[in-house]
Protein backbone atom coordinates (compact mmCIF):
# COMPACT_ATOMS: atom_id res chain seq x y z
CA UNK A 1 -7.32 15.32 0.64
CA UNK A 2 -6.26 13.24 3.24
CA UNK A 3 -2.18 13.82 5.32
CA UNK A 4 -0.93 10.36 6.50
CA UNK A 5 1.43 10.89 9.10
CA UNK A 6 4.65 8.42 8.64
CA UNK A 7 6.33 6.53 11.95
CA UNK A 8 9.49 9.00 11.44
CA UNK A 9 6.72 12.55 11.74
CA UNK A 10 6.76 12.87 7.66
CA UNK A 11 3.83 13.43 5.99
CA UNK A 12 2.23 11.91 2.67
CA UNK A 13 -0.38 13.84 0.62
CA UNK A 14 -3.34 11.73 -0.23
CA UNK A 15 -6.62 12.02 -2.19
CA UNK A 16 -9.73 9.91 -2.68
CA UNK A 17 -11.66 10.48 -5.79
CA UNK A 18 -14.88 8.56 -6.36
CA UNK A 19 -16.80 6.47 -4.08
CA UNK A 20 -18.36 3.06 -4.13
CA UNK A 21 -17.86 -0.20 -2.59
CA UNK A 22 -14.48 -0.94 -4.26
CA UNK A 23 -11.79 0.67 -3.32
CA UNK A 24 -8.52 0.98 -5.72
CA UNK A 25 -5.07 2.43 -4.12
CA UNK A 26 -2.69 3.68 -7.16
CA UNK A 27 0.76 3.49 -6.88
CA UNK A 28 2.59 5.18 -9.73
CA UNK A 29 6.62 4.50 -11.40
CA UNK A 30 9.45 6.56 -11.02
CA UNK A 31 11.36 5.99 -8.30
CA UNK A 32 11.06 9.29 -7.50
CA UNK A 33 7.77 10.84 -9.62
CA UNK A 34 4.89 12.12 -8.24
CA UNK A 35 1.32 10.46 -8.99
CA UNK A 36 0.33 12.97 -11.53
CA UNK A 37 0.60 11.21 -14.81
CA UNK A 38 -2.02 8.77 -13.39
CA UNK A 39 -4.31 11.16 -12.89
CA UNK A 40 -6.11 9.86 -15.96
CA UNK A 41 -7.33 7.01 -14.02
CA UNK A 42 -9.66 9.63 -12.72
CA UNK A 43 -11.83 9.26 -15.97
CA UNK A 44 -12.50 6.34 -15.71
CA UNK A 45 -12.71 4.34 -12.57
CA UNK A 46 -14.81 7.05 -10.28
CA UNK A 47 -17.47 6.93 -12.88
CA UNK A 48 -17.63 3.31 -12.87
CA UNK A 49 -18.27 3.34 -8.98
CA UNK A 50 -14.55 3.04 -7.37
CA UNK A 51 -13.58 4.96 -4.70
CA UNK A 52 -9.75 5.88 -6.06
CA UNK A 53 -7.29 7.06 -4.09
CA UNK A 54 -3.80 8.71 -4.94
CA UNK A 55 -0.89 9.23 -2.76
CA UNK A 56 2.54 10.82 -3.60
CA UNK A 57 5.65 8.56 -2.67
CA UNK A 58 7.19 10.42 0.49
CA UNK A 59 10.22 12.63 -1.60
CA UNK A 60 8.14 13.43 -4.28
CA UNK A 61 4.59 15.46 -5.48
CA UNK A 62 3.14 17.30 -2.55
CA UNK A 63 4.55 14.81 0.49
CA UNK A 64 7.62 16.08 2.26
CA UNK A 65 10.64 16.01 0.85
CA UNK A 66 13.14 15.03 3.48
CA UNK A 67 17.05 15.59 3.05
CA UNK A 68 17.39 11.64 4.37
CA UNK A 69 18.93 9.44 1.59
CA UNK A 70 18.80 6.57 3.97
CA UNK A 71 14.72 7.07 3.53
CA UNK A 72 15.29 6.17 -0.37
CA UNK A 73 15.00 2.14 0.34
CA UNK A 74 12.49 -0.61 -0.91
CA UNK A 75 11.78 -1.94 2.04
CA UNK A 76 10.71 1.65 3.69
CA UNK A 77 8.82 2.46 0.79
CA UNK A 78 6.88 -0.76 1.25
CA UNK A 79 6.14 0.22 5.13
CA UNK A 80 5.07 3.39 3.47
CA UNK A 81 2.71 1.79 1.33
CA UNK A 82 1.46 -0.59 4.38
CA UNK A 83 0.97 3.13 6.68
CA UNK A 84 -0.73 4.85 3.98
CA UNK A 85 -3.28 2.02 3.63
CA UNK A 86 -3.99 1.72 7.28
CA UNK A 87 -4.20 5.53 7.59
CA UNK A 88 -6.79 5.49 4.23
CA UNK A 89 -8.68 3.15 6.28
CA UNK A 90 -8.82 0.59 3.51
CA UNK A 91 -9.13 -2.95 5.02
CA UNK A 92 -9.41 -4.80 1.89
CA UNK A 93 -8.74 -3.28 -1.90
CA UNK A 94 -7.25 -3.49 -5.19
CA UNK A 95 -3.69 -2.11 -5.56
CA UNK A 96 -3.02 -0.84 -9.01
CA UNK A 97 1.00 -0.57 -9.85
CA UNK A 98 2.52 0.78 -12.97
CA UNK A 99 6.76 0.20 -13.51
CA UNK A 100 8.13 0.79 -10.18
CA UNK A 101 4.87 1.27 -8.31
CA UNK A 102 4.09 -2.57 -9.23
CA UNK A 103 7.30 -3.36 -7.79
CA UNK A 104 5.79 -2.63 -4.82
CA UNK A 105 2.71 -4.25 -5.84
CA UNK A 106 4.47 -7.75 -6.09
CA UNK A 107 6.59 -6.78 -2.73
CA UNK A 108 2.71 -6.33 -1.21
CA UNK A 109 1.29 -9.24 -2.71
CA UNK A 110 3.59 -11.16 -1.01
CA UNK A 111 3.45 -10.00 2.24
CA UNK A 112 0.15 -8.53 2.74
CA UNK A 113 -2.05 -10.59 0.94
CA UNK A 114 -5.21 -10.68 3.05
CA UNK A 115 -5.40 -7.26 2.27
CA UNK A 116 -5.93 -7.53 -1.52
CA UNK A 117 -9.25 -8.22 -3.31
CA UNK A 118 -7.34 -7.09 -6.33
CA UNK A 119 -3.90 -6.55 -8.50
CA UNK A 120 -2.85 -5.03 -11.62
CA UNK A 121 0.67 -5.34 -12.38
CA UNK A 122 0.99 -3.16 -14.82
CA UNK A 123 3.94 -2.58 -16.87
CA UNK A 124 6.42 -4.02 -15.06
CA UNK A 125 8.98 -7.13 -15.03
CA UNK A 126 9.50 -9.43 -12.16
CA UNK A 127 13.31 -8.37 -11.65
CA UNK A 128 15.51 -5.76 -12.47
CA UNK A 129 17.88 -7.56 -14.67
CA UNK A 130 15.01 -8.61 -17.17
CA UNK A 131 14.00 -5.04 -17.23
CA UNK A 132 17.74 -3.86 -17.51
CA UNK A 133 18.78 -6.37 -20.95
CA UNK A 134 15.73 -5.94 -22.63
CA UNK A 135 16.90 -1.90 -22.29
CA UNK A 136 19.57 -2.55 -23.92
CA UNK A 137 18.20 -4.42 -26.72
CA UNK A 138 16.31 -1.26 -27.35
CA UNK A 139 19.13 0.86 -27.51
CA UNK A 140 20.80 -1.56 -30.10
CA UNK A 141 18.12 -1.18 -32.54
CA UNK A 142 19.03 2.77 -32.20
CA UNK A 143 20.57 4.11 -35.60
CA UNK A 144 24.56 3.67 -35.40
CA UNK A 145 25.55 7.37 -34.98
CA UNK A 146 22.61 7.74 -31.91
CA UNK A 147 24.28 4.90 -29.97
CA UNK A 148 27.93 6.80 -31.00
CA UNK A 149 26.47 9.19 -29.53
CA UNK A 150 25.11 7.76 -26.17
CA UNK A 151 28.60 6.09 -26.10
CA UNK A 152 30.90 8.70 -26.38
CA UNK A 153 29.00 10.96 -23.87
CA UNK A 154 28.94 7.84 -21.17
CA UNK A 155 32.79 7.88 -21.67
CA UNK A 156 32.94 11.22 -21.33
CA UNK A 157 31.13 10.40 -17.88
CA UNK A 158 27.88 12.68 -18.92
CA UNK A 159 25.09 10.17 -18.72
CA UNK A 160 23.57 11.97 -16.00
CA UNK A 161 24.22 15.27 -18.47
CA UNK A 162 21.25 17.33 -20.29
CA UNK A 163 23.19 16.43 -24.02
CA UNK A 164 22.49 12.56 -22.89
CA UNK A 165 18.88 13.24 -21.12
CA UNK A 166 17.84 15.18 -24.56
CA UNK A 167 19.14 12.48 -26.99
CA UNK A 168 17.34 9.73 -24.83
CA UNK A 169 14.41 11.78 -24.54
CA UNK A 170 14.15 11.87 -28.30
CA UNK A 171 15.14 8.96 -29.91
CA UNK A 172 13.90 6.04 -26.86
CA UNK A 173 11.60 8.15 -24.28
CA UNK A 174 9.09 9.20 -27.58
CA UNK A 175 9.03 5.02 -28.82
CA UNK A 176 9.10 3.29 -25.38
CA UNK A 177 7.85 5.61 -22.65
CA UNK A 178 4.95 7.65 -24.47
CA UNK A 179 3.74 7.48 -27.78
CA UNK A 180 1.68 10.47 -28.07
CA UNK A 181 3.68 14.19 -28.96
CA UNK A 182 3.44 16.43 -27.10
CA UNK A 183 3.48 14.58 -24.23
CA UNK A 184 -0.03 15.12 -21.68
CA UNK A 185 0.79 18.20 -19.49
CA UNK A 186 -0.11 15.35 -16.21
CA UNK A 187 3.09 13.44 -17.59
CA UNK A 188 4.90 16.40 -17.76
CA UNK A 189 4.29 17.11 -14.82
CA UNK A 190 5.28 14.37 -13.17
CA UNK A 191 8.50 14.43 -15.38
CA UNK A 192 9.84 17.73 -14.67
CA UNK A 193 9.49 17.00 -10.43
CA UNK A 194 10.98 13.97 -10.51
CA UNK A 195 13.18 13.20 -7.20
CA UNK A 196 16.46 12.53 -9.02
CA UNK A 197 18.12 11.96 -5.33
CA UNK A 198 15.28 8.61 -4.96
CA UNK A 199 16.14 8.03 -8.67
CA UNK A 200 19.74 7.90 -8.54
CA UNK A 201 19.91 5.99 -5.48
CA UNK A 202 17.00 2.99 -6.41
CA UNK A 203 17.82 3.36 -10.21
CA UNK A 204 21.14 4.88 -10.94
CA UNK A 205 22.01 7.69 -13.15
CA UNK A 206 19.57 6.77 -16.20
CA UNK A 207 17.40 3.72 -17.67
CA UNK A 208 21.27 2.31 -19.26
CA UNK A 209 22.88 1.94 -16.22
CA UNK A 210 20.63 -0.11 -13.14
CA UNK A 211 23.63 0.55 -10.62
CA UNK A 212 21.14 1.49 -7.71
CA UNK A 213 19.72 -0.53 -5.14
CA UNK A 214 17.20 -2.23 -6.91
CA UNK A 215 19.90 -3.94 -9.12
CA UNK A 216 19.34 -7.33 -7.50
CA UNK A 217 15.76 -7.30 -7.33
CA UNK A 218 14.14 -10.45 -8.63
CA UNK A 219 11.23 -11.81 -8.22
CA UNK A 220 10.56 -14.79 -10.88
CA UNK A 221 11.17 -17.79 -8.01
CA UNK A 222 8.22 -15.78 -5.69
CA UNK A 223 5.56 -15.26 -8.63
CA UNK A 224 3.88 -18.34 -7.60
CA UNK A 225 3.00 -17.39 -4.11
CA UNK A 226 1.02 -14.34 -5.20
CA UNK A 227 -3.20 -15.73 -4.49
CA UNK A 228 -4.19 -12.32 -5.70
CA UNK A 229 -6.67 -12.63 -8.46
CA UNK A 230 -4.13 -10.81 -10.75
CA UNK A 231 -3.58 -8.31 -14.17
CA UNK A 232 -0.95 -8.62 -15.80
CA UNK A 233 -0.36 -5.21 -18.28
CA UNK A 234 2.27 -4.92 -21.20
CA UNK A 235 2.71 -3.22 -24.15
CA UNK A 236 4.34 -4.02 -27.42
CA UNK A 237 6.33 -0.86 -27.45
CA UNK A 238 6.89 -1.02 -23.31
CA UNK A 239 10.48 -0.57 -22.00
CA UNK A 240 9.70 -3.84 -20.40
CA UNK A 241 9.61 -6.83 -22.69
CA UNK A 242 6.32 -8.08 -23.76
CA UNK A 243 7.91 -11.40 -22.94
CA UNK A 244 8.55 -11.09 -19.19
CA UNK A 245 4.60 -10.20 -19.11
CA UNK A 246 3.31 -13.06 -21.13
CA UNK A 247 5.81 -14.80 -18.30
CA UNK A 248 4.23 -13.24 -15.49
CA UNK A 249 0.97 -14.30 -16.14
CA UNK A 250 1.76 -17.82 -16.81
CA UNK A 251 3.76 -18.04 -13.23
CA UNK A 252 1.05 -15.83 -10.98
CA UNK A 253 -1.53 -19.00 -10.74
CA UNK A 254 -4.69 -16.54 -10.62
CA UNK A 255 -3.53 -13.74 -13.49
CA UNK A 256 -4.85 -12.90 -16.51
CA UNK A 257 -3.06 -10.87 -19.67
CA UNK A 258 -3.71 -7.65 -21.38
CA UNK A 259 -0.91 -6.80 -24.39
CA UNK A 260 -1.68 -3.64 -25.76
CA UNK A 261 -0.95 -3.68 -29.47
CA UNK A 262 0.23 0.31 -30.24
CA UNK A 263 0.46 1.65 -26.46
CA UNK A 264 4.15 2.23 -24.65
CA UNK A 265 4.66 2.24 -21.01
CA UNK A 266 2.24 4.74 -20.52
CA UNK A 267 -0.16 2.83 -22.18
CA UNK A 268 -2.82 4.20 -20.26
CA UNK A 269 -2.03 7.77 -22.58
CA UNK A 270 -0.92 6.13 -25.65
CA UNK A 271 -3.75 3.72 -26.07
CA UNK A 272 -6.26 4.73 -23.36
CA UNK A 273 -9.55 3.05 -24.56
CA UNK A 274 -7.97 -0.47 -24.83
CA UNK A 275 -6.19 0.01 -21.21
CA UNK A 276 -9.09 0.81 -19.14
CA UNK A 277 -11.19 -1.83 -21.03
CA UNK A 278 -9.42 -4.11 -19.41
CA UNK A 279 -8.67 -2.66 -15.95
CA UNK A 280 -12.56 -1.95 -16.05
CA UNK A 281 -13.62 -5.10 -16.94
CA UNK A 282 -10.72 -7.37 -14.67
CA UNK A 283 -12.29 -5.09 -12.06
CA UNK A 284 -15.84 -6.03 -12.15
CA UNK A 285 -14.75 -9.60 -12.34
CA UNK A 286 -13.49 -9.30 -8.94
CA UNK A 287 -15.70 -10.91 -5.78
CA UNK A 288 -17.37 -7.84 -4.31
């Protein structure tokens, strides 16, 4: 376990599992989740001779958790990401992002690009509005009285409410999120902490309703400037549209594709073996 010490004094827990030439820094989704539900990366990729290291998002997991809404930004959460590398030590490695961890994975690529041997964009559109309609389109194909229901408690003004979290939870969260019931205890985990301060502000009050900062994020004209030998991940029951990743790879000039064929957004739960086939083997196609 490794403490990287921020520019403002905050601190950011850290830990490297593994060792071996490569080295792979995770960042996981939220905004606002700890790293936890990725700790099933530490089946695989350690025993395949990665060094992997995990870091909790400052807000979140074991890092502070400063009162500071102004700290809840993409661009400081991209320093972050820049500090925590420099403080791990790791001159060149392969960033792994899943939802709004690639986010910052494409934010990365672009600027920092001599520092990646690597990226896996995993489950993930390039902008916010993509991500937003195809959300919708999912909660169309709900049963009529479930999106009554959804309807009458947003005009109510109780989307943020535990009625609206439960009835999301059951009829979207189990089909597009995770597959598997119950849930793993690791996404649990991560669930139940989840920052809803860094949520609400990036996000907005749930997956409906992209009012947060992010809203405007879009990255389709930039795709082509990422030199990264890149994976592209999707899933066919993803909250992001198997589309927009079939897009991505086609725009990213060095990417390759992996659609998994039963697995959600957590994919890497819901249809394990086929995910970390092809992180694994994308991996040791990489130049040392």
């Amino acid at each position: 376990m490794t403490w990287i010490v921020l520019p403002n004094g905050n601190k950011v827990w850290t830990q490297r599992c593994g060792s071996g030439e490569k080295k792979v820094l995770l960042v996981n989704g939220g905004p606002g989740l700890s790293h936890d539900y990725m700790q099933c990366f530490a089946s695989f990729l350690p025993q395949a001779g990665y060094a992997l290291y995990f870091y909790d998002q400052l807000g979140t997991g074991a890092s502070d958790r400063p009162d500071d809404r102004s700290l809840w930004t993409l661009p400081r959460y991209l320093d972050e990401l820049e500090t925590v590398r420099a403080g791990l030590g790791l001159e060149r490695f392969v960033l792994i992002g899943h939802s709004w961890g690639a986010i910052l994975g494409i934010e990365y690529a672009l600027r920092h690009p001599e520092r990646l041997g690597g990226f896996v964009l995993s489950n993930m559109s390039a902008s916010f509005a993509d991500y937003g309609a195809y959300w919708r389109h999912l909660r169309d194909t709900l049963p009529e009285d479930v999106r009554m229901r959804l309807t009458a408690l947003e005009a109510a003004g109780l989307g943020d409410s535990e009625a609206y979290a439960d009835l999301v939870q059951r009829e979207l969260y189990s089909r597009y999120i995770c597959r598997l019931d119950p849930w793993p205890s690791p996404v649990q985990r991560s669930l139940s902490g989840l920052n809803t301060d860094i949520y609400g502000q990036l996000q907005g009050p749930n997956e409906f309703t992209p009012t947060g900062e992010l809203k405007a994020w879009d990255r389709w004209a930039d795709l082509h400037r990422i030199a990264t030998p890149t994976l592209v991940i999707g899933a066919r029951y993803d909250e992001m549209d198997p589309e927009s990743a079939r897009r991505e790879a086609r725009l990213i000039p060095n990417a390759e594709l992996f659609l998994s064929d039963t697995g959600s957004h957590l994919a890497m739960w819901d249809d394990q073996a086929n995910y970390f086939k092809a992180v694994l083997g994308f991996l040791s196609r990489l130049p040392s």
